[in-house]
PDB file of N, CA and C in Angstrom:
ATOM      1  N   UNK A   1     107.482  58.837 120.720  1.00  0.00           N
ATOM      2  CA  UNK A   1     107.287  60.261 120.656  1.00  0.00           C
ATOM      3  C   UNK A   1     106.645  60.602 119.317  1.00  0.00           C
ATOM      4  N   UNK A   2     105.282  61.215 119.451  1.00  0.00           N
ATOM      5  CA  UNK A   2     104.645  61.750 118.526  1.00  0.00           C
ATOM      6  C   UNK A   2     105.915  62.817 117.038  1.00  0.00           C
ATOM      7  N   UNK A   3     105.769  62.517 115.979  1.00  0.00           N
ATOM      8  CA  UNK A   3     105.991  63.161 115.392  1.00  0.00           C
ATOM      9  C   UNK A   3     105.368  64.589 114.822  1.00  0.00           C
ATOM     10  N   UNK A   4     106.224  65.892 114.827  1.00  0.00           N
ATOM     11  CA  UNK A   4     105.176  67.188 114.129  1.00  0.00           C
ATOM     12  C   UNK A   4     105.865  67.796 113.650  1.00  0.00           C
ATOM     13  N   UNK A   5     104.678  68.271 112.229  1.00  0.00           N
ATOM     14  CA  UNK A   5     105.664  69.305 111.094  1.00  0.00           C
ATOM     15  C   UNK A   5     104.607  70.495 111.317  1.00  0.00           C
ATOM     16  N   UNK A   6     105.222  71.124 110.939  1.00  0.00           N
ATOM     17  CA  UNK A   6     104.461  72.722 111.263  1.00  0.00           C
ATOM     18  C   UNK A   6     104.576  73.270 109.808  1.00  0.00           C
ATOM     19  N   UNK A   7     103.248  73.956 109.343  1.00  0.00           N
ATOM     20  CA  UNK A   7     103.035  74.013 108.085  1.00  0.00           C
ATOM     21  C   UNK A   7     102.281  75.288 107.729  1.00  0.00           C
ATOM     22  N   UNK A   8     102.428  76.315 106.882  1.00  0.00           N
ATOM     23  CA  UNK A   8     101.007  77.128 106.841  1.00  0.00           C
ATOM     24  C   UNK A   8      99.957  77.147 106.690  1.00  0.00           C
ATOM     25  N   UNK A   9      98.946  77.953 106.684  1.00  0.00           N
ATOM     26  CA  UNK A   9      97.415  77.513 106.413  1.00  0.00           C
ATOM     27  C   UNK A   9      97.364  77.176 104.865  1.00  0.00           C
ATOM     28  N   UNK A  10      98.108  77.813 103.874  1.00  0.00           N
ATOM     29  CA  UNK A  10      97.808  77.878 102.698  1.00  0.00           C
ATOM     30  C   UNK A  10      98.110  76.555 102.203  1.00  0.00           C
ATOM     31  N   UNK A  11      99.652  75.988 102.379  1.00  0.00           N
ATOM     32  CA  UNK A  11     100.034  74.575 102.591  1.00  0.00           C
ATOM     33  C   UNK A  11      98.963  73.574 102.999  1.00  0.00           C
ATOM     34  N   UNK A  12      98.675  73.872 103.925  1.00  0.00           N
ATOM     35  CA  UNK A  12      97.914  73.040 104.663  1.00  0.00           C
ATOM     36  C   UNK A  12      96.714  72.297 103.639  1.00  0.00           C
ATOM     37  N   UNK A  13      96.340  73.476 103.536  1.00  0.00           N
ATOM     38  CA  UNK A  13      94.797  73.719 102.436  1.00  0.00           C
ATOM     39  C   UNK A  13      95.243  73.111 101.028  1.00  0.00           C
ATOM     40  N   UNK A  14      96.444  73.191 100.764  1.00  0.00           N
ATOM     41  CA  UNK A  14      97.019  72.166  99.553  1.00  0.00           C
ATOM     42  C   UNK A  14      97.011  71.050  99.591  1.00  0.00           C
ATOM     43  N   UNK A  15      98.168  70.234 100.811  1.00  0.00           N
ATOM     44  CA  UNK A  15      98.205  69.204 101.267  1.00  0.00           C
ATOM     45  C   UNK A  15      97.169  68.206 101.953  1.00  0.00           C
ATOM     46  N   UNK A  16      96.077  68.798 101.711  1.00  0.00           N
ATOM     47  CA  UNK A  16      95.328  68.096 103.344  1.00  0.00           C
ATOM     48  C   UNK A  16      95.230  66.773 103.538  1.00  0.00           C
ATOM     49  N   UNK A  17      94.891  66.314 102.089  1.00  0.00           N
ATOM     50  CA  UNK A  17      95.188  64.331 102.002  1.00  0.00           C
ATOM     51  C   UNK A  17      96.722  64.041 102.600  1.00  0.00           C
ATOM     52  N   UNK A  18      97.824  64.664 102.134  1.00  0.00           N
ATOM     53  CA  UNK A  18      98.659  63.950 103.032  1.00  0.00           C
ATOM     54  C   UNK A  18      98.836  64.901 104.536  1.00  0.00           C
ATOM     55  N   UNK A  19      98.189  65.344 104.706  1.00  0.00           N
ATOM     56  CA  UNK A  19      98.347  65.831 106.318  1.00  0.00           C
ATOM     57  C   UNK A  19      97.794  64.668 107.078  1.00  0.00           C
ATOM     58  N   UNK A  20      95.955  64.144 105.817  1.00  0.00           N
ATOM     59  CA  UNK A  20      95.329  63.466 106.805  1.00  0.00           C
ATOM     60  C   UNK A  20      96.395  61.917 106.682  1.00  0.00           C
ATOM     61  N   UNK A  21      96.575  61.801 105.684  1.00  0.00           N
ATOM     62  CA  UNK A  21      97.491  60.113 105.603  1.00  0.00           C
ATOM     63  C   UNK A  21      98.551  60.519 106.694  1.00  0.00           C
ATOM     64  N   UNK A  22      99.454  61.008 107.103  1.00  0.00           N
ATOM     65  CA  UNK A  22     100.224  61.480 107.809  1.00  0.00           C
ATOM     66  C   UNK A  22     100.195  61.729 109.556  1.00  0.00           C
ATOM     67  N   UNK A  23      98.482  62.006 109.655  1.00  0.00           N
ATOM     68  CA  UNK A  23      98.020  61.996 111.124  1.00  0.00           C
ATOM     69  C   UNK A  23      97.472  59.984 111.018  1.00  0.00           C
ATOM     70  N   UNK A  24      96.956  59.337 110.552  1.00  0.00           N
ATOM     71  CA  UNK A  24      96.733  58.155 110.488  1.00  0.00           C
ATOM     72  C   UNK A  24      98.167  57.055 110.864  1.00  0.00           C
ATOM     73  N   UNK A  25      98.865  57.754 109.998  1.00  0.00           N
ATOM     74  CA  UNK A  25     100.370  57.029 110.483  1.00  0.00           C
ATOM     75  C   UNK A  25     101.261  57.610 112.334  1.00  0.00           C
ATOM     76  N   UNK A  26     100.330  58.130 112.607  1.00  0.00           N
ATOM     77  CA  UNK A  26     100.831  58.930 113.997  1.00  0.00           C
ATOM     78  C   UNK A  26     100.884  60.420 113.919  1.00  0.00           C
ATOM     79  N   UNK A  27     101.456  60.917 112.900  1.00  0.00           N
ATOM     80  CA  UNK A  27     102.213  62.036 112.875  1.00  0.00           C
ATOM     81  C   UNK A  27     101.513  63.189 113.094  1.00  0.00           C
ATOM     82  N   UNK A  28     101.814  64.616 113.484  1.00  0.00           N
ATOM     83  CA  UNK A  28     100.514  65.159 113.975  1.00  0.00           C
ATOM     84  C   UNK A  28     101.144  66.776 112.730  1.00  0.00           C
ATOM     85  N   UNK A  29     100.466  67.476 112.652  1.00  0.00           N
ATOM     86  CA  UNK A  29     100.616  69.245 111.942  1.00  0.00           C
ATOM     87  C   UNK A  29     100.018  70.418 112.231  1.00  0.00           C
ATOM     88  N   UNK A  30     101.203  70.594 112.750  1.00  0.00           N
ATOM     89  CA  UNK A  30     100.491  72.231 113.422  1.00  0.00           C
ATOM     90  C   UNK A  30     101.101  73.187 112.347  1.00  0.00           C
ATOM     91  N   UNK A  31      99.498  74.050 112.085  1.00  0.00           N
ATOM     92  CA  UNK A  31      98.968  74.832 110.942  1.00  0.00           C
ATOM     93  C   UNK A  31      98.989  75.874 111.965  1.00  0.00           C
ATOM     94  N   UNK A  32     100.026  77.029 110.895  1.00  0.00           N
ATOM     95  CA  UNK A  32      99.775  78.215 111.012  1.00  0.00           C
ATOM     96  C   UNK A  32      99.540  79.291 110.213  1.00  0.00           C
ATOM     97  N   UNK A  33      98.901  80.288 111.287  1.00  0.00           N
ATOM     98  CA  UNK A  33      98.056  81.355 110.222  1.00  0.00           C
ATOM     99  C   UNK A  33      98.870  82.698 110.379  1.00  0.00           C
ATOM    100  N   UNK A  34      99.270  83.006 109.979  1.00  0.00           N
ATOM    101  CA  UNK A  34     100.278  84.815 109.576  1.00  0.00           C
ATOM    102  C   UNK A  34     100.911  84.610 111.173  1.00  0.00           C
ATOM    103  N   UNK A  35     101.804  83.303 110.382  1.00  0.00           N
ATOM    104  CA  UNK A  35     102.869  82.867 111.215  1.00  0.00           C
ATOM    105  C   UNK A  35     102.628  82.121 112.782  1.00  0.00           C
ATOM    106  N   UNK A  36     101.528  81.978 113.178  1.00  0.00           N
ATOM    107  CA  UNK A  36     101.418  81.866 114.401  1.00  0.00           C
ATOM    108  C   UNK A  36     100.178  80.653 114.551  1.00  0.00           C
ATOM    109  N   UNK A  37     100.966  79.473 115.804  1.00  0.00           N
ATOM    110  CA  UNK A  37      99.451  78.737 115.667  1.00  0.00           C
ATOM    111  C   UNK A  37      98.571  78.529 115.588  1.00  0.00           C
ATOM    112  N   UNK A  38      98.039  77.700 114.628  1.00  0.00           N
ATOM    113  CA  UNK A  38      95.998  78.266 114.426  1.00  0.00           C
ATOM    114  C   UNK A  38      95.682  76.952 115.057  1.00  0.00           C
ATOM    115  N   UNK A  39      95.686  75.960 114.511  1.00  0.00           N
ATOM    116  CA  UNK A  39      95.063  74.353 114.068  1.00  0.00           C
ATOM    117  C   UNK A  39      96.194  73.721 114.541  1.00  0.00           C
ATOM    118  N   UNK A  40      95.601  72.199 114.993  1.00  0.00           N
ATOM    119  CA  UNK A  40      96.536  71.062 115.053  1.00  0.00           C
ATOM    120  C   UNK A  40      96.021  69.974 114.008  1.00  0.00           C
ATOM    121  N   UNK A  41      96.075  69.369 113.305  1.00  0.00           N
ATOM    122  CA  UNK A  41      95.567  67.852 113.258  1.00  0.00           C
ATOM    123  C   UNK A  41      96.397  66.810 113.562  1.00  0.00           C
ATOM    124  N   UNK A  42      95.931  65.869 114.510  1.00  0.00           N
ATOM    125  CA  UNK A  42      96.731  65.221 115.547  1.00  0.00           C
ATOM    126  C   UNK A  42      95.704  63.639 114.792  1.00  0.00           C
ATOM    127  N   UNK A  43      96.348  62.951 115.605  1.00  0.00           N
ATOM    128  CA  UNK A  43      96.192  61.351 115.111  1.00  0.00           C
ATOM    129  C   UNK A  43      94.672  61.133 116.316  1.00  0.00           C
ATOM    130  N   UNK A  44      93.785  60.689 115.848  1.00  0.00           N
ATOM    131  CA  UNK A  44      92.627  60.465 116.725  1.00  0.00           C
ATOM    132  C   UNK A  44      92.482  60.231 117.653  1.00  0.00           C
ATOM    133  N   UNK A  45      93.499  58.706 118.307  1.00  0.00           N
ATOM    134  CA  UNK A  45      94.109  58.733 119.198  1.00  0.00           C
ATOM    135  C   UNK A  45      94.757  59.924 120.531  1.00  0.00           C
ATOM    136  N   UNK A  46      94.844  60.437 119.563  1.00  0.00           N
ATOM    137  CA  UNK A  46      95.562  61.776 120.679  1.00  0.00           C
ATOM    138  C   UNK A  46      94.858  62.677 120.619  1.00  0.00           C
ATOM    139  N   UNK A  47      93.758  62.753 120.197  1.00  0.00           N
ATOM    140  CA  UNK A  47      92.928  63.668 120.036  1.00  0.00           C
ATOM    141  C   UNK A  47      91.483  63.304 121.485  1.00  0.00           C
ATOM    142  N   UNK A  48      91.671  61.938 121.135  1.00  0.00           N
ATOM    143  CA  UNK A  48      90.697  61.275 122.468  1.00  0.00           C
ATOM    144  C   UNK A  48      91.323  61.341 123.963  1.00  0.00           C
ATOM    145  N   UNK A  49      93.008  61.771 123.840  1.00  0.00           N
ATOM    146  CA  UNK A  49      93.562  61.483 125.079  1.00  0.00           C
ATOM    147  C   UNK A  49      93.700  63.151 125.496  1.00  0.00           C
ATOM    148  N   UNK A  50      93.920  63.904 124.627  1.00  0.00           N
ATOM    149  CA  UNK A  50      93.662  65.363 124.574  1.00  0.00           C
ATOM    150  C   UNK A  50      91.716  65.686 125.249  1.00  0.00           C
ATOM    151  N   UNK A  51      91.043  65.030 124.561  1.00  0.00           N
ATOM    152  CA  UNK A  51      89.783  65.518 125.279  1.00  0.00           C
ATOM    153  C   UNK A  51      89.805  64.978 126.818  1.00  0.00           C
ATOM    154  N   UNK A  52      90.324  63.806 126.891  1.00  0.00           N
ATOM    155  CA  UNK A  52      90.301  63.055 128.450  1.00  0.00           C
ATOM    156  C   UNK A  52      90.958  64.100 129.566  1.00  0.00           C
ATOM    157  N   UNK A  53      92.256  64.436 128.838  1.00  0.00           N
ATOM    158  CA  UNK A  53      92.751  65.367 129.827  1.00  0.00           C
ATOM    159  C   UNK A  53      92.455  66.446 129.938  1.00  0.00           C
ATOM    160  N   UNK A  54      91.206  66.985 129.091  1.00  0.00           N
ATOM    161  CA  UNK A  54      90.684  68.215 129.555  1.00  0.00           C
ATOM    162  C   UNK A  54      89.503  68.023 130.416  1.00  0.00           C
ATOM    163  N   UNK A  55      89.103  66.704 130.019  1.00  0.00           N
ATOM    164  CA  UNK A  55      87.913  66.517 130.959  1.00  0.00           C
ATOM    165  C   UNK A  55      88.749  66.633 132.378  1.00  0.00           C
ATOM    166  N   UNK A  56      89.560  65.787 132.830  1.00  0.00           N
ATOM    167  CA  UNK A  56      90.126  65.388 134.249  1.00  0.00           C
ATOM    168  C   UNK A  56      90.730  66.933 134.832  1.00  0.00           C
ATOM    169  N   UNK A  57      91.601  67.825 133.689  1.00  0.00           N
ATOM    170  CA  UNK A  57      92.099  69.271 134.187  1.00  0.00           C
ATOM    171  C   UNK A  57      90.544  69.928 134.521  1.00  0.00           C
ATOM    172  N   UNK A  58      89.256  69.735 134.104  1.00  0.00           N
ATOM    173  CA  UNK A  58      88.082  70.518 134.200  1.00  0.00           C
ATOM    174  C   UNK A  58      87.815  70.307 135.912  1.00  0.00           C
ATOM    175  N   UNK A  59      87.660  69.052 136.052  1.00  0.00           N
ATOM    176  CA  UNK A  59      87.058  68.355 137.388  1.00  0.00           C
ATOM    177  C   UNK A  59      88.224  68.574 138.201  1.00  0.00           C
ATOM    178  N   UNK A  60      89.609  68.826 138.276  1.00  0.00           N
ATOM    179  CA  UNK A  60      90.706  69.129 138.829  1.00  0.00           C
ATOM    180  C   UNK A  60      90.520  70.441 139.580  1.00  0.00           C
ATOM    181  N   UNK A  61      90.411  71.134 138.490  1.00  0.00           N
ATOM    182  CA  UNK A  61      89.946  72.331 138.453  1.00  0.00           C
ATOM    183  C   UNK A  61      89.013  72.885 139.396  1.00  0.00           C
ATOM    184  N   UNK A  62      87.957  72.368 139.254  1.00  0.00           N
ATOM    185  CA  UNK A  62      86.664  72.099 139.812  1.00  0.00           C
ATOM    186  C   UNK A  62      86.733  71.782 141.405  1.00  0.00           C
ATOM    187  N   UNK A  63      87.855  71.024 141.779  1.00  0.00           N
ATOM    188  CA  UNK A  63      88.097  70.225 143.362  1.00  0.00           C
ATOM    189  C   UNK A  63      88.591  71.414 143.814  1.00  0.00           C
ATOM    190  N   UNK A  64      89.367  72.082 143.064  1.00  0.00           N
ATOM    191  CA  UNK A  64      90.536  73.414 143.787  1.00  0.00           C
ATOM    192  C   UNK A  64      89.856  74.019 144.387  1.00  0.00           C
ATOM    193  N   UNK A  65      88.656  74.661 143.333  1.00  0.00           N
ATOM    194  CA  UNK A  65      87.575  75.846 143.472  1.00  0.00           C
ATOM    195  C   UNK A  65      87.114  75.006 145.005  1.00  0.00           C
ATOM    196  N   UNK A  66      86.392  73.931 144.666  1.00  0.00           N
ATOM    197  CA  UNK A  66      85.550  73.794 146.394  1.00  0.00           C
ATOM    198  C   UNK A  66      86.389  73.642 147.385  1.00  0.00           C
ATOM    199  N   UNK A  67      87.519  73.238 147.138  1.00  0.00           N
ATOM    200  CA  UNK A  67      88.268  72.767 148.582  1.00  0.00           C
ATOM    201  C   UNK A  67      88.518  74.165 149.004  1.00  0.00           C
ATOM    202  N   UNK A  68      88.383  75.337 148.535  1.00  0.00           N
ATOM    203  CA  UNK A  68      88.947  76.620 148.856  1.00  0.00           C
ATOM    204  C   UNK A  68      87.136  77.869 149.699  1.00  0.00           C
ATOM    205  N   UNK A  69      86.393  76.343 149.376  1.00  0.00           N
ATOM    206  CA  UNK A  69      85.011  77.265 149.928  1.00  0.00           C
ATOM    207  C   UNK A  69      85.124  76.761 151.631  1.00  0.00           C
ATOM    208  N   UNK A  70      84.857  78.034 152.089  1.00  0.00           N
ATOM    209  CA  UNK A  70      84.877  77.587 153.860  1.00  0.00           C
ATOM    210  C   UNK A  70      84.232  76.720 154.250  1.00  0.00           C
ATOM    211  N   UNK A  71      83.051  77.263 154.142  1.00  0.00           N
ATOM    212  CA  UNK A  71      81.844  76.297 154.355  1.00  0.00           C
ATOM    213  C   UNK A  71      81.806  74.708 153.900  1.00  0.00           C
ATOM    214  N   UNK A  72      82.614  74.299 152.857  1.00  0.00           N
ATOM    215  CA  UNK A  72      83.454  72.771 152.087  1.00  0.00           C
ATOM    216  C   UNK A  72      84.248  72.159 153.532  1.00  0.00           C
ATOM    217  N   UNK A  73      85.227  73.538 153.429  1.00  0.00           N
ATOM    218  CA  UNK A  73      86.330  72.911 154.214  1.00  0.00           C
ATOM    219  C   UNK A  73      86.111  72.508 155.610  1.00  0.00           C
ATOM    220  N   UNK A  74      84.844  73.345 156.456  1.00  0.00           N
ATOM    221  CA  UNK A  74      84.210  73.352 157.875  1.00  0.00           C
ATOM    222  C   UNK A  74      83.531  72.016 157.737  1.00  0.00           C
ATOM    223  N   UNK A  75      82.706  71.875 156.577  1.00  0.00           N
ATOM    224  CA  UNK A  75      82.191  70.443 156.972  1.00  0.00           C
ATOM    225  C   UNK A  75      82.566  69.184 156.590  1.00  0.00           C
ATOM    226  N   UNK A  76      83.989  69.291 155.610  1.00  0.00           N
ATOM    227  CA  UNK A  76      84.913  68.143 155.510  1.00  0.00           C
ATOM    228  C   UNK A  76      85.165  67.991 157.164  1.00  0.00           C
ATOM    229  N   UNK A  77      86.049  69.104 157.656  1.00  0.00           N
ATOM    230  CA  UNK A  77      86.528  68.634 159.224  1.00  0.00           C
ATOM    231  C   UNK A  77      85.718  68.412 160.283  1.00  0.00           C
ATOM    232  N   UNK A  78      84.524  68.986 160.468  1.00  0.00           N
ATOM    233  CA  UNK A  78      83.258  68.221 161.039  1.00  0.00           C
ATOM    234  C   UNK A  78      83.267  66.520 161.182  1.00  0.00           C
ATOM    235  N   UNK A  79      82.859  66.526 160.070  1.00  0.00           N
ATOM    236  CA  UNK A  79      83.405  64.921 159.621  1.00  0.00           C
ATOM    237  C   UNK A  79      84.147  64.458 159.699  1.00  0.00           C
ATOM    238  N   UNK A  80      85.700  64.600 159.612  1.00  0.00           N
ATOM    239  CA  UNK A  80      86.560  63.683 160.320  1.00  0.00           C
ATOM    240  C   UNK A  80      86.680  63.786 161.371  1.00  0.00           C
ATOM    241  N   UNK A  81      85.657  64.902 162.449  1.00  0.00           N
ATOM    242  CA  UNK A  81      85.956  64.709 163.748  1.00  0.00           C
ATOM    243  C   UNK A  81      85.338  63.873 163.902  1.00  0.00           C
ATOM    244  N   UNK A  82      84.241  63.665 163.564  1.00  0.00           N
ATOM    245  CA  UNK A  82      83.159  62.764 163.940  1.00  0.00           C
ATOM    246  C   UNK A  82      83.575  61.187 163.747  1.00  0.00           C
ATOM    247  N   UNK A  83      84.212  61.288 162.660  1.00  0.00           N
ATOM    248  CA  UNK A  83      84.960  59.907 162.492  1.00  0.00           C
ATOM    249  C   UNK A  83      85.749  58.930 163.383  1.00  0.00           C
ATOM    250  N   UNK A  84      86.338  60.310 163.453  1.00  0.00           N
ATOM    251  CA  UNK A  84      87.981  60.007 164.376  1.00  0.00           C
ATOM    252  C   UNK A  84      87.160  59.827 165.714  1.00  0.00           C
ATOM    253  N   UNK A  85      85.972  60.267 166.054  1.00  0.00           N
ATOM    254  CA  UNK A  85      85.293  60.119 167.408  1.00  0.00           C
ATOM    255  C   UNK A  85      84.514  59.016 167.396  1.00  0.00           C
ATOM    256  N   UNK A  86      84.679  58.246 166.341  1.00  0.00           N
ATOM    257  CA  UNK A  86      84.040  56.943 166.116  1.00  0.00           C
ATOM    258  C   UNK A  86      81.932  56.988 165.594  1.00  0.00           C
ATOM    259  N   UNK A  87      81.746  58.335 165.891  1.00  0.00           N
ATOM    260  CA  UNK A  87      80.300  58.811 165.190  1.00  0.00           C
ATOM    261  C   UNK A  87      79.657  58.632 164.261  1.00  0.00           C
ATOM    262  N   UNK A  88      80.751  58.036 163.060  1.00  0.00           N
ATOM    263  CA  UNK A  88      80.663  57.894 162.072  1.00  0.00           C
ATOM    264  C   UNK A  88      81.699  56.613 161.732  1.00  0.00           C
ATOM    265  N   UNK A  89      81.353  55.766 160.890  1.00  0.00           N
ATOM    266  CA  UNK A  89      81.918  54.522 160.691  1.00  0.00           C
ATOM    267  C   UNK A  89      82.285  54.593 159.184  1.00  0.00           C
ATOM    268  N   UNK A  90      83.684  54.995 158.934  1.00  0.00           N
ATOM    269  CA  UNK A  90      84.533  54.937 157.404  1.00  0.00           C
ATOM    270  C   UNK A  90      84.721  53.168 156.721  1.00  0.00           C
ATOM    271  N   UNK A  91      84.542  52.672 156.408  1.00  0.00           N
ATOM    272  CA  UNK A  91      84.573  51.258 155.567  1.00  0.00           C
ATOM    273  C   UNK A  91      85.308  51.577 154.059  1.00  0.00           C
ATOM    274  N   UNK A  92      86.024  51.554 154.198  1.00  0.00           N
ATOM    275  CA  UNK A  92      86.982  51.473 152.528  1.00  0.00           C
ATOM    276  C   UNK A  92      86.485  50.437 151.772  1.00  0.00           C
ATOM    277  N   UNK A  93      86.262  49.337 152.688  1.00  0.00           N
ATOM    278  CA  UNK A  93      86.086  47.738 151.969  1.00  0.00           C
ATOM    279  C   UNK A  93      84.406  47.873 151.665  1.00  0.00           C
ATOM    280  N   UNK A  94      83.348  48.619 151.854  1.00  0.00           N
ATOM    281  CA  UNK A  94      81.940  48.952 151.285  1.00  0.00           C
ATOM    282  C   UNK A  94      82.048  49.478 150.480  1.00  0.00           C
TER     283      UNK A  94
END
């Protein structure tokens, strides 16, 4: 489990060498500004797994929106009729 200290901006702006030695060792600091979260600095690591999961919530995202268009959903089931009617030949193993 990630470690976090929560710190002010002004702090922050003091400390920043050991914020950054501190995110290198894991540890992450959430900076706040007139009391309230501004900034994180997080360990790089989690910073790459943080962009990944916004990429995957984007495209997630993204599936909801079409699976909810009619015209998506009419010609997904088109297609598995056609399937299921043998019209069309599904191969998992191609």
């Amino acid at each position: 489990m990630m470690m976090t200290r929560t710190v002010a901006a002004a702090v922050a702006r003091d400390n920043l060498t050991d914020i950054l030695d501190d995110a290198e060792q894991g540890r992450a600091t959430l900076i706040l500004r007139h009391s309230r979260p501004s900034a994180a600095v997080v360990p790089v690591v989690d910073f790459e797994a943080y962009k990944l999961f916004r990429r995957v919530m984007r495209e997630v995202g993204e599936t909801l929106i079409v699976s909810r268009d009619p015209d998506v959903i009419a010609a997904v089931r088109s297609s598995q009729e056609a399937i299921n009617r043998g019209e069309i030949i599904w191969d998992d193993e191609a």
